[in-house]
PDB file of N, CA and C in Angstrom:
ATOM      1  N   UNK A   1      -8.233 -12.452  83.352  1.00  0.00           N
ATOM      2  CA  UNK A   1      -9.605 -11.971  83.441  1.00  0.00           C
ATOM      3  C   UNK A   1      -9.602 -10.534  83.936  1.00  0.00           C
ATOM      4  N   UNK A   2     -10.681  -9.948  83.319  1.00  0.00           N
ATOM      5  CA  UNK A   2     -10.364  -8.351  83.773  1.00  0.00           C
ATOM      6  C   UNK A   2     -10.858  -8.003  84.783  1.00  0.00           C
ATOM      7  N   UNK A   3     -10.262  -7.497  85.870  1.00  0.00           N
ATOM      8  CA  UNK A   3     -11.360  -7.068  87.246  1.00  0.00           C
ATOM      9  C   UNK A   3     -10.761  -5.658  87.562  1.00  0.00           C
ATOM     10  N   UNK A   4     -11.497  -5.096  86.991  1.00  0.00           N
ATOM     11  CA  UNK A   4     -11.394  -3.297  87.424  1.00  0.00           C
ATOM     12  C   UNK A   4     -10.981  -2.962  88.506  1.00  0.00           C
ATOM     13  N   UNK A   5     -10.153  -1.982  88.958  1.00  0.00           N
ATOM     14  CA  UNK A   5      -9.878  -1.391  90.269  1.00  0.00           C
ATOM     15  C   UNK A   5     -10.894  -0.391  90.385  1.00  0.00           C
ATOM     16  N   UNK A   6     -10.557   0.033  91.559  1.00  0.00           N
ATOM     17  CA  UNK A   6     -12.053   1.564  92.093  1.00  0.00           C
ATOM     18  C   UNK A   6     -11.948   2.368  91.446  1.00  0.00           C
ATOM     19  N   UNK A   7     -10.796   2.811  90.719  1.00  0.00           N
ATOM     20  CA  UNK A   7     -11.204   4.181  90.107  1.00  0.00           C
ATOM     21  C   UNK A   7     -11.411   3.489  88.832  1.00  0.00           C
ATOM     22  N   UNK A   8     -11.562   2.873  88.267  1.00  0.00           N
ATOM     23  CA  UNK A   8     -11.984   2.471  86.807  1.00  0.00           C
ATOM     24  C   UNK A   8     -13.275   2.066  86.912  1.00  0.00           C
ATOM     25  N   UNK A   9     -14.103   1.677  87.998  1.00  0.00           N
ATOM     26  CA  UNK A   9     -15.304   1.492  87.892  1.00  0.00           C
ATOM     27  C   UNK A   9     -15.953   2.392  87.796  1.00  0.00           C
ATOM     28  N   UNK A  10     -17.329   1.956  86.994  1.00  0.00           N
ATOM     29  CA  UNK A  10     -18.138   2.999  86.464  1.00  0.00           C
ATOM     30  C   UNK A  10     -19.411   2.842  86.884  1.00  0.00           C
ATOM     31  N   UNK A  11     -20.306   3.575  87.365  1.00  0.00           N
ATOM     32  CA  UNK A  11     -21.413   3.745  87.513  1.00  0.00           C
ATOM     33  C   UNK A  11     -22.523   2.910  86.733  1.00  0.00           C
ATOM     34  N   UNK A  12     -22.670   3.803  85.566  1.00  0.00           N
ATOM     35  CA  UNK A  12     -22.947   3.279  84.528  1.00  0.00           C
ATOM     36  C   UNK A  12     -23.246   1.752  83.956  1.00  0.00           C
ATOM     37  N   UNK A  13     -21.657   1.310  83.684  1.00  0.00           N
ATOM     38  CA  UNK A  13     -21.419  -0.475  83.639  1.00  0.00           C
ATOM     39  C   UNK A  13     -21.722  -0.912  85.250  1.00  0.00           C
ATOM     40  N   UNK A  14     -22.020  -0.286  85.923  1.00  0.00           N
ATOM     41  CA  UNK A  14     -22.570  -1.210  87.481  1.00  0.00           C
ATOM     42  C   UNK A  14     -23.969  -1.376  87.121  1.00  0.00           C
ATOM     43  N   UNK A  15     -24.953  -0.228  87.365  1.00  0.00           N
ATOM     44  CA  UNK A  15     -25.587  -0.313  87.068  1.00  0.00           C
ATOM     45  C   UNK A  15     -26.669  -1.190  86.001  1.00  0.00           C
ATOM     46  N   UNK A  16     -25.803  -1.153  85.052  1.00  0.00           N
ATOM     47  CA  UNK A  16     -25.897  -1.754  83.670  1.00  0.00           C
ATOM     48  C   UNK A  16     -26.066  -3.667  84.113  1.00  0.00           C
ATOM     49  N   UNK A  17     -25.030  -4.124  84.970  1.00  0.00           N
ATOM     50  CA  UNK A  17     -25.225  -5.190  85.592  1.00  0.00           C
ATOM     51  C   UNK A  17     -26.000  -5.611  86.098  1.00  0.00           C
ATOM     52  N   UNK A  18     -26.254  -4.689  87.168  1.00  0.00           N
ATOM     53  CA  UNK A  18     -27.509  -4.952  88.130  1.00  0.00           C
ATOM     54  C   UNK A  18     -28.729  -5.229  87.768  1.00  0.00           C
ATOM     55  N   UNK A  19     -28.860  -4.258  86.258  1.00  0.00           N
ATOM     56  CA  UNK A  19     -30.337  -4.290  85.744  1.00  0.00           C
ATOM     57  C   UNK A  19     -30.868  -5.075  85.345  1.00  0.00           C
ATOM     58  N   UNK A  20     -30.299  -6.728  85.082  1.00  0.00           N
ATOM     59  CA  UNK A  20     -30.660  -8.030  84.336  1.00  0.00           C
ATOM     60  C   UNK A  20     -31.319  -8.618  85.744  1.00  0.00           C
ATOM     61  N   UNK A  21     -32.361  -9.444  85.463  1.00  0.00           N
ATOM     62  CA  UNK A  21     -32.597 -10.278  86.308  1.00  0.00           C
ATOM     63  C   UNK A  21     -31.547 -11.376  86.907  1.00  0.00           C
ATOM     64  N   UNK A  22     -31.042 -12.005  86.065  1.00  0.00           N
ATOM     65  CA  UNK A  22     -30.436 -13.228  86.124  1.00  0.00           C
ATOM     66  C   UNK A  22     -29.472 -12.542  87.084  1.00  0.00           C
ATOM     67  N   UNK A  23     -28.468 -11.617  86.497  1.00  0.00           N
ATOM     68  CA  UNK A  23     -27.120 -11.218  87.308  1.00  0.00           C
ATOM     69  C   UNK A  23     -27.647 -10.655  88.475  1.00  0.00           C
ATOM     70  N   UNK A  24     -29.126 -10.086  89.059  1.00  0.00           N
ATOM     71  CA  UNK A  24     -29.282  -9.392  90.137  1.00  0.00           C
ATOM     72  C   UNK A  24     -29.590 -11.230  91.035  1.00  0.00           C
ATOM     73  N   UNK A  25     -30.430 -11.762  90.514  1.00  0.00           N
ATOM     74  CA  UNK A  25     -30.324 -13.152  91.233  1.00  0.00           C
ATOM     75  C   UNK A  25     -29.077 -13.550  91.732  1.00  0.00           C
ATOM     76  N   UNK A  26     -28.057 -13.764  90.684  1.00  0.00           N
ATOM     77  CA  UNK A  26     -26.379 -13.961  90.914  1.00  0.00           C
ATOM     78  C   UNK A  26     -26.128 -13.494  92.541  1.00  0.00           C
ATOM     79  N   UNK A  27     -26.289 -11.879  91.984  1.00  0.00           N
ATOM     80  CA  UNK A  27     -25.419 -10.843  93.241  1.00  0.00           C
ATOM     81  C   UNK A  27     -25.907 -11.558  94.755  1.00  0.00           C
ATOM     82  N   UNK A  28     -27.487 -11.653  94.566  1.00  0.00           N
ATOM     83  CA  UNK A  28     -28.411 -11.956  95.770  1.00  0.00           C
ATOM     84  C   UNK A  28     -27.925 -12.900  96.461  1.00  0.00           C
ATOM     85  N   UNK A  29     -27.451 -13.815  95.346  1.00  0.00           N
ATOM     86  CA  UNK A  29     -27.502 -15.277  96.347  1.00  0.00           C
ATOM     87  C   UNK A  29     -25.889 -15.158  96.812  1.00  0.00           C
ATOM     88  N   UNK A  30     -24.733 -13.945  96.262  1.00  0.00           N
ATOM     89  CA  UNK A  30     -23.414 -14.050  96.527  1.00  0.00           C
ATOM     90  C   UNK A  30     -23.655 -13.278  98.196  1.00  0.00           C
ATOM     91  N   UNK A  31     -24.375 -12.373  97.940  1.00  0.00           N
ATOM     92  CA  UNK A  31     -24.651 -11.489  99.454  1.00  0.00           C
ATOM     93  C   UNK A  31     -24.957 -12.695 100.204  1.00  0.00           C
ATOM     94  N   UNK A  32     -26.041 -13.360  99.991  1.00  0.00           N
ATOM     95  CA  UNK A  32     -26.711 -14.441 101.228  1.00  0.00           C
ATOM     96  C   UNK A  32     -25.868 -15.547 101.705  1.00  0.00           C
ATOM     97  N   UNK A  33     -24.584 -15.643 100.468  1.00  0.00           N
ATOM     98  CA  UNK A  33     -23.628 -17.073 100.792  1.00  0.00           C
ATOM     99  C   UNK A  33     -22.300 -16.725 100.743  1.00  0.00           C
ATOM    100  N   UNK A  34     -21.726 -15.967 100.638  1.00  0.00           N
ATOM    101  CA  UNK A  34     -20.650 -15.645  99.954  1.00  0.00           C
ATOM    102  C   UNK A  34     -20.220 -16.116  98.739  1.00  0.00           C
ATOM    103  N   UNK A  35     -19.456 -17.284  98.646  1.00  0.00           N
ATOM    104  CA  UNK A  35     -18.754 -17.251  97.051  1.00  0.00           C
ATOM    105  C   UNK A  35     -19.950 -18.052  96.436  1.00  0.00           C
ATOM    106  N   UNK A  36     -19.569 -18.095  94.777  1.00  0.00           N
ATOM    107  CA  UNK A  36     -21.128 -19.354  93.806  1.00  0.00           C
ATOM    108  C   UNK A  36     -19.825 -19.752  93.111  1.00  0.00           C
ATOM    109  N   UNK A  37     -20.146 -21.034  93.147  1.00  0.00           N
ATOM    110  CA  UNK A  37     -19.776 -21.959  91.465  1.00  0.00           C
ATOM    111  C   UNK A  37     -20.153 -20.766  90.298  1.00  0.00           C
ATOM    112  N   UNK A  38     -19.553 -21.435  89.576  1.00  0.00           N
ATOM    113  CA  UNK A  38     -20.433 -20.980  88.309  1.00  0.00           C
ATOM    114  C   UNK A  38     -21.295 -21.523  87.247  1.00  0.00           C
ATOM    115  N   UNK A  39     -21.914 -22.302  88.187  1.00  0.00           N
ATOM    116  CA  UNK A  39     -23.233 -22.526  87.758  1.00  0.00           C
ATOM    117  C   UNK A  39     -24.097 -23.009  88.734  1.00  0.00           C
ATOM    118  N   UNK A  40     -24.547 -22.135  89.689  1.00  0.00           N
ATOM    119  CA  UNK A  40     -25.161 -21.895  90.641  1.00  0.00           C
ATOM    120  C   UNK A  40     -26.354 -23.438  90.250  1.00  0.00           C
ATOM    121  N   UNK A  41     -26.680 -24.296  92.265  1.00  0.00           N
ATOM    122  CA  UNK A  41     -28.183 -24.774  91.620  1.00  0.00           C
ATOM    123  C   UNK A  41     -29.281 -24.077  91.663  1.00  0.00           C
ATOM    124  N   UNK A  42     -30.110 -24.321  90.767  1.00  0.00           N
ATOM    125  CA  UNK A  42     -31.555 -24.040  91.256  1.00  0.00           C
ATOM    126  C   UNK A  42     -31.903 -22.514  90.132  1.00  0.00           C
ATOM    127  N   UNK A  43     -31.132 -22.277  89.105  1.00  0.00           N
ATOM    128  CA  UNK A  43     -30.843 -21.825  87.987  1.00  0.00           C
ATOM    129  C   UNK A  43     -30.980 -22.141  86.940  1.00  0.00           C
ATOM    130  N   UNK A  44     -32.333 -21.999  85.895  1.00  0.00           N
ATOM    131  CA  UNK A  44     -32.972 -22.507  84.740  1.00  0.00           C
ATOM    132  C   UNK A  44     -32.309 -21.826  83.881  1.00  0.00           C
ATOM    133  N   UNK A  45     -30.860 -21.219  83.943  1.00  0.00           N
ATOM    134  CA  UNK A  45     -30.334 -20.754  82.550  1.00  0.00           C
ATOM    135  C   UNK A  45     -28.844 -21.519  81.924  1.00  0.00           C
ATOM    136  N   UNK A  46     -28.790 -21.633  80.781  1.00  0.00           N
ATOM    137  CA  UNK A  46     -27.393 -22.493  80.233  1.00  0.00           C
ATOM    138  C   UNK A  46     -26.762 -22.082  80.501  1.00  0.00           C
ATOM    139  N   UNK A  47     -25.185 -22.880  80.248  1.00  0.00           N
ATOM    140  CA  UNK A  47     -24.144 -22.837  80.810  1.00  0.00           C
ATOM    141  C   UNK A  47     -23.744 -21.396  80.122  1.00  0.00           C
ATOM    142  N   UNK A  48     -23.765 -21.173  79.078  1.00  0.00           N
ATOM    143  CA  UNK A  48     -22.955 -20.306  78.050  1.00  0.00           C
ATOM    144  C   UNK A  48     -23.647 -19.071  78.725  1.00  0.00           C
ATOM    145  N   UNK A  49     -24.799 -18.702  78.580  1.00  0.00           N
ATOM    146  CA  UNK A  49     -25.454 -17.929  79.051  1.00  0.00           C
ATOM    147  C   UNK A  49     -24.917 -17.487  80.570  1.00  0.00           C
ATOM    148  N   UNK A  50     -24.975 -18.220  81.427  1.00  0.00           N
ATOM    149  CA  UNK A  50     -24.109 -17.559  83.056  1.00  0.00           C
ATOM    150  C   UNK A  50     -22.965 -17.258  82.618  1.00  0.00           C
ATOM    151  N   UNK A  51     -22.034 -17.997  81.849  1.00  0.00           N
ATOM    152  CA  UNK A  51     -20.507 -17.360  81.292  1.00  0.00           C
ATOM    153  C   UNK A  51     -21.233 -15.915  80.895  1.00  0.00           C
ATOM    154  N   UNK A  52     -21.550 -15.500  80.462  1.00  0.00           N
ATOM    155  CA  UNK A  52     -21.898 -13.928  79.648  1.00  0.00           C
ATOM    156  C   UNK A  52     -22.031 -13.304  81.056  1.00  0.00           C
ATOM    157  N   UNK A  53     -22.852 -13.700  81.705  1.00  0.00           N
ATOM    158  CA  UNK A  53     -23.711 -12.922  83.408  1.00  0.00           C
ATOM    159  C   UNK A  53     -22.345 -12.576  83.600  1.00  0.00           C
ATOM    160  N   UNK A  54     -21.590 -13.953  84.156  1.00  0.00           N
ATOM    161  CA  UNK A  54     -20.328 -13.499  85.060  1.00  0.00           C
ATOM    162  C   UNK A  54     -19.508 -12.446  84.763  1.00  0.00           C
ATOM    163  N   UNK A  55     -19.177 -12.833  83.283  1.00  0.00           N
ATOM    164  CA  UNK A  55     -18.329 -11.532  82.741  1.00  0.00           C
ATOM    165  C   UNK A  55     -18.644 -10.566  82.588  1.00  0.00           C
ATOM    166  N   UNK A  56     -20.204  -9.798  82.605  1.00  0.00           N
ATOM    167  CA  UNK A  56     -20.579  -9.029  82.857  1.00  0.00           C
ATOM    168  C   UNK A  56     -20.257  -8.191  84.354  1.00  0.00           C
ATOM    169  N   UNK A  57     -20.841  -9.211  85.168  1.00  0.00           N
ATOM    170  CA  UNK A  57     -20.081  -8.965  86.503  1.00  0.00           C
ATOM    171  C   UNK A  57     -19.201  -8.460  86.935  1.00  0.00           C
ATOM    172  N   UNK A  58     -18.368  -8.994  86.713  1.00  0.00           N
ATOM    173  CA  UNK A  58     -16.441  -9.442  87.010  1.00  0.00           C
ATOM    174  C   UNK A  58     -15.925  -7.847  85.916  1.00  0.00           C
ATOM    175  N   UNK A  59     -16.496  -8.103  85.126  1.00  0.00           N
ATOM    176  CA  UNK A  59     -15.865  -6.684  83.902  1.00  0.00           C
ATOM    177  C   UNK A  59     -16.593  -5.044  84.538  1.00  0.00           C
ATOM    178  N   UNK A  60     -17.854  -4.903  85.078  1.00  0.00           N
ATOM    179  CA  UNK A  60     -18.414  -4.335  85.581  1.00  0.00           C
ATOM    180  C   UNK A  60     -17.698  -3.817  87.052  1.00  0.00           C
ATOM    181  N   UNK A  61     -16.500  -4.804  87.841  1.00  0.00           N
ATOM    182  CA  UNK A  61     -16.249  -4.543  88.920  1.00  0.00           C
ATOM    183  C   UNK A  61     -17.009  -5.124  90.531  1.00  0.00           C
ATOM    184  N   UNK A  62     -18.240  -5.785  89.818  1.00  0.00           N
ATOM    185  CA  UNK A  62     -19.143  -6.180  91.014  1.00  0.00           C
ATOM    186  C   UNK A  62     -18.437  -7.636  91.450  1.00  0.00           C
ATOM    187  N   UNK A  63     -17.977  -8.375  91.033  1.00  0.00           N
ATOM    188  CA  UNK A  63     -17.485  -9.742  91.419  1.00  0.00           C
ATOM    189  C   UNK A  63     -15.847  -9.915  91.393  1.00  0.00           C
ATOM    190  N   UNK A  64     -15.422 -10.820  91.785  1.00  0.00           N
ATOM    191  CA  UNK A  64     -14.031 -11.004  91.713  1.00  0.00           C
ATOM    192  C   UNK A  64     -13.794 -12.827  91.751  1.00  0.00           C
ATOM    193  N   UNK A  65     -13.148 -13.264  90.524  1.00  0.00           N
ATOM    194  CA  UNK A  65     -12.703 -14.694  90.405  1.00  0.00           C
ATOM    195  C   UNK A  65     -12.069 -15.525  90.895  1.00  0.00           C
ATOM    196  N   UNK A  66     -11.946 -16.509  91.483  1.00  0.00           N
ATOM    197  CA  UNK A  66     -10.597 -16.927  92.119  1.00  0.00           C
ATOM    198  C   UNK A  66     -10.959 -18.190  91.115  1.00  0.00           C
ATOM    199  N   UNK A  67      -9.220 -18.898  91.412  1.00  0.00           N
ATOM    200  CA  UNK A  67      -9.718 -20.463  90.776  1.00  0.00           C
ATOM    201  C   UNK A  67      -9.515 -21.307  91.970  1.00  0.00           C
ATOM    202  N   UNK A  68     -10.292 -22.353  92.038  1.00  0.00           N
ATOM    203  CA  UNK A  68      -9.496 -23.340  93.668  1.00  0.00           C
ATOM    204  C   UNK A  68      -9.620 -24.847  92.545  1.00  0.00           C
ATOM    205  N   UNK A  69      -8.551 -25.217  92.134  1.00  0.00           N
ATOM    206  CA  UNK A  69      -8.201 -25.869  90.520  1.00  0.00           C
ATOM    207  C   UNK A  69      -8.575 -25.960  89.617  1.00  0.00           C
ATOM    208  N   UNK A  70      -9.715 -26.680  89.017  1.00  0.00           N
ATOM    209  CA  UNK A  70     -10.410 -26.671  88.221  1.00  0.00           C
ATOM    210  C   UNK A  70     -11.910 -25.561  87.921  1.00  0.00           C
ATOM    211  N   UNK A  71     -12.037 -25.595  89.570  1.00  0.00           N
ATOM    212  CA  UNK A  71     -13.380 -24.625  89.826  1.00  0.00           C
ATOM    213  C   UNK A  71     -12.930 -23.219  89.325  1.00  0.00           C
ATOM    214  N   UNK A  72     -14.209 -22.228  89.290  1.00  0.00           N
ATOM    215  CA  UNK A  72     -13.953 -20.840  89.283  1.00  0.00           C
ATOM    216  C   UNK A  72     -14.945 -20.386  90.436  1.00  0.00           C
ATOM    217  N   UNK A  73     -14.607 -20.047  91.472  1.00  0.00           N
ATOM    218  CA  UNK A  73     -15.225 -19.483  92.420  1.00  0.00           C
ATOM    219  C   UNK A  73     -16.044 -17.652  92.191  1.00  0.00           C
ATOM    220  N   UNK A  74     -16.923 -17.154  92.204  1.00  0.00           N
ATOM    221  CA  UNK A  74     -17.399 -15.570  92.263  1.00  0.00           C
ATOM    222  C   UNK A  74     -17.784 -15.422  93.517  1.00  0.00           C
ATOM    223  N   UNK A  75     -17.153 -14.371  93.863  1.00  0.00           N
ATOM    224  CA  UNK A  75     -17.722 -13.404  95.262  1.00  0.00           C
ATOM    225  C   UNK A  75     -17.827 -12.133  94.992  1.00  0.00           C
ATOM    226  N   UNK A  76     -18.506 -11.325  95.661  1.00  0.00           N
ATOM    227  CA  UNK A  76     -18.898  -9.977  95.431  1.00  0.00           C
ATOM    228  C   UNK A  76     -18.325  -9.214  95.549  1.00  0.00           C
ATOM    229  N   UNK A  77     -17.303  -8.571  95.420  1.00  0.00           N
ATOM    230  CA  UNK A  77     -16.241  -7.085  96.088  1.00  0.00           C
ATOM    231  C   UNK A  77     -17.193  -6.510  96.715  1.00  0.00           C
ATOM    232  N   UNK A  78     -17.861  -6.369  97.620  1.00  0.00           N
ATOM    233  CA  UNK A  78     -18.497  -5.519  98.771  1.00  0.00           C
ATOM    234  C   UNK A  78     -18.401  -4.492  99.035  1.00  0.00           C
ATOM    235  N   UNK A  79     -17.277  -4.351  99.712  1.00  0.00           N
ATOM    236  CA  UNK A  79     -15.747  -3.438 100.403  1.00  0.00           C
ATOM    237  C   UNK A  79     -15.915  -2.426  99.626  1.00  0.00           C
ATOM    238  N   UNK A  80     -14.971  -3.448  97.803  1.00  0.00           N
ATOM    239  CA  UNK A  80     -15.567  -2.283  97.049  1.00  0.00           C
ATOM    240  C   UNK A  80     -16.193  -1.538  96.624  1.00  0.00           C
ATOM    241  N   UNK A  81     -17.357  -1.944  96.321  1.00  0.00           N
ATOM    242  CA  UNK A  81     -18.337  -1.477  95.121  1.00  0.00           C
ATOM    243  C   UNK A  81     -19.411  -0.489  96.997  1.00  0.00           C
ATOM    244  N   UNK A  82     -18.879  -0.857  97.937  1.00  0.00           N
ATOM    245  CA  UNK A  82     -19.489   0.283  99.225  1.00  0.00           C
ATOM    246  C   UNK A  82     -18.894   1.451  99.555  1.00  0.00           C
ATOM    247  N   UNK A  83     -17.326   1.293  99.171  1.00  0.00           N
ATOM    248  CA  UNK A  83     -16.074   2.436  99.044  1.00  0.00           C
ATOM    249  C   UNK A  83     -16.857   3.796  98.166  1.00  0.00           C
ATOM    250  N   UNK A  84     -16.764   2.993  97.024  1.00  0.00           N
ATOM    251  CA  UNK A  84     -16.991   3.652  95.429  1.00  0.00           C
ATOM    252  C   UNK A  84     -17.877   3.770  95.656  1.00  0.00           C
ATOM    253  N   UNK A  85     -19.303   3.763  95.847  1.00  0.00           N
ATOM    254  CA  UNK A  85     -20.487   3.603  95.830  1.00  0.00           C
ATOM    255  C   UNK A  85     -21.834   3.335  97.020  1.00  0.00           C
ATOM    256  N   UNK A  86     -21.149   4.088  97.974  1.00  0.00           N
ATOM    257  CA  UNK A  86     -21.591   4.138  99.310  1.00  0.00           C
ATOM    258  C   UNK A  86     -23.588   3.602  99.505  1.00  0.00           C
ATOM    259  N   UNK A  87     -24.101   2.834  99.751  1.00  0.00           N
ATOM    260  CA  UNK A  87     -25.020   2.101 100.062  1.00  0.00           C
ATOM    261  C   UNK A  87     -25.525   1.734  98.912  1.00  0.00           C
ATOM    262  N   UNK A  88     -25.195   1.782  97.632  1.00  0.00           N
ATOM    263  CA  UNK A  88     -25.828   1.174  96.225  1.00  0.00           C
ATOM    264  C   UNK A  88     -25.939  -0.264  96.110  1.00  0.00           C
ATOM    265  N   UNK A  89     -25.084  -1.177  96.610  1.00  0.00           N
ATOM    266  CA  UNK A  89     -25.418  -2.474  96.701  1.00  0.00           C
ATOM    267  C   UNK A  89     -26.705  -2.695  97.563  1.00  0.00           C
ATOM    268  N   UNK A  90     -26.868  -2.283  98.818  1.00  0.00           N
ATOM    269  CA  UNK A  90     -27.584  -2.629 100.114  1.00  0.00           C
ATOM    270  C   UNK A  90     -29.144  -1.684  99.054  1.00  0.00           C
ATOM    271  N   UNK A  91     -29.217  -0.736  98.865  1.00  0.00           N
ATOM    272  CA  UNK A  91     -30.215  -0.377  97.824  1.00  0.00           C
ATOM    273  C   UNK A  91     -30.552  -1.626  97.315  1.00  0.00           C
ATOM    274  N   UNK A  92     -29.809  -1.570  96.106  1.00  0.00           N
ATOM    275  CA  UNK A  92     -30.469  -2.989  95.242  1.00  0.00           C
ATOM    276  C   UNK A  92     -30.854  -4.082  95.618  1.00  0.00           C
ATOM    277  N   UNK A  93     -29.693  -4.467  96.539  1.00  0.00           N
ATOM    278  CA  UNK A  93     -30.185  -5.719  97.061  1.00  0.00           C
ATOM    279  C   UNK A  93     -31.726  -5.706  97.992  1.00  0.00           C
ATOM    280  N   UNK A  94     -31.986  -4.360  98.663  1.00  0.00           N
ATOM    281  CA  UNK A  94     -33.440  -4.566  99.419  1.00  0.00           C
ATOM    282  C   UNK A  94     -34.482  -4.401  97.978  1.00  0.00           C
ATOM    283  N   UNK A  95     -34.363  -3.780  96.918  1.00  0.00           N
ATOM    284  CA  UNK A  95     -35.491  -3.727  96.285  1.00  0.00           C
ATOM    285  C   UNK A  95     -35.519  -5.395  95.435  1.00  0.00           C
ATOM    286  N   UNK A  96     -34.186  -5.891  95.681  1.00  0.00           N
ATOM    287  CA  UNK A  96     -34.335  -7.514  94.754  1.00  0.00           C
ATOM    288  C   UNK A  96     -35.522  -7.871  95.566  1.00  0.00           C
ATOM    289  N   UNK A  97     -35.461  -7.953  96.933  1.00  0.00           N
ATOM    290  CA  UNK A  97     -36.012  -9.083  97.662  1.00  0.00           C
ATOM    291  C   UNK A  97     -37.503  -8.976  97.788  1.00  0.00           C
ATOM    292  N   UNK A  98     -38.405  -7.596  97.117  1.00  0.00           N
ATOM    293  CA  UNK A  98     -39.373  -7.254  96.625  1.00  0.00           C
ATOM    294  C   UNK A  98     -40.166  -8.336  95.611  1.00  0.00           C
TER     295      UNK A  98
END
C-alpha cells in the first residue's frame, strides 16, 4: 500500500482529501479516537465506497495502515502532516466541527 513520506507529500493531494465530506468525517473521528476499522459505525456509506475514502487518504499521506490480522486498522500521521504542514490539520479539523 502506498504511504508517502514528507517530502513526497503534496499540498494539493492533501487538500484534495480533506475537501470530501465523508474523508473529513473519517479524519474527525481518527483525531477524537485514534485508530478506525474500516468501516467505521454510524456511517451511511458502502463498503466499496470507504475503500476509495481510505485510499484516498493513505495515498494523500494523511493516514497510515497497519494490519492486526485480518483487520486493517487507519490512524492519522499527525506528527506528520504538522511537520510538513504546520497547523493545517488543527485548521480543518476546527472548521469540521462547524
Amino acid at each position: 500500500m502506498a504511504q508517502p513520506d514528507d517530502p513526497e507529500r503534496d499540498l494539493a493531494a492533501v487538500l484534495h482529501a480533506l475537501g470530501d465530506p465523508v474523508r473529513l468525517e473519517l479524519v474527525r473521528r481518527m483525531a477524537e479516537s485514534g485508530e478506525s476499522a474500516c468501516s467505521p459505525e454510524g456511517l451511511d456509506v458502502p463498503r466499496s465506497t470507504l475503500s476509495h475514502h481510505w485510499r484516498i487518504l493513505r495515498e494523500a499521506g494523511i493516514t497510515e495502515t497497519r494490519r492486526a490480522g485480518k483487520a486493517r486498522l487507519m490512524s492519522l500521521r499527525r506528527t506528520d502532516l504538522d511537520t510538513r504542514f504546520p497547523g493545517l490539520l488543527a485548521a480543518v479539523l476546527a472548521g469540521a466541527g462547524r
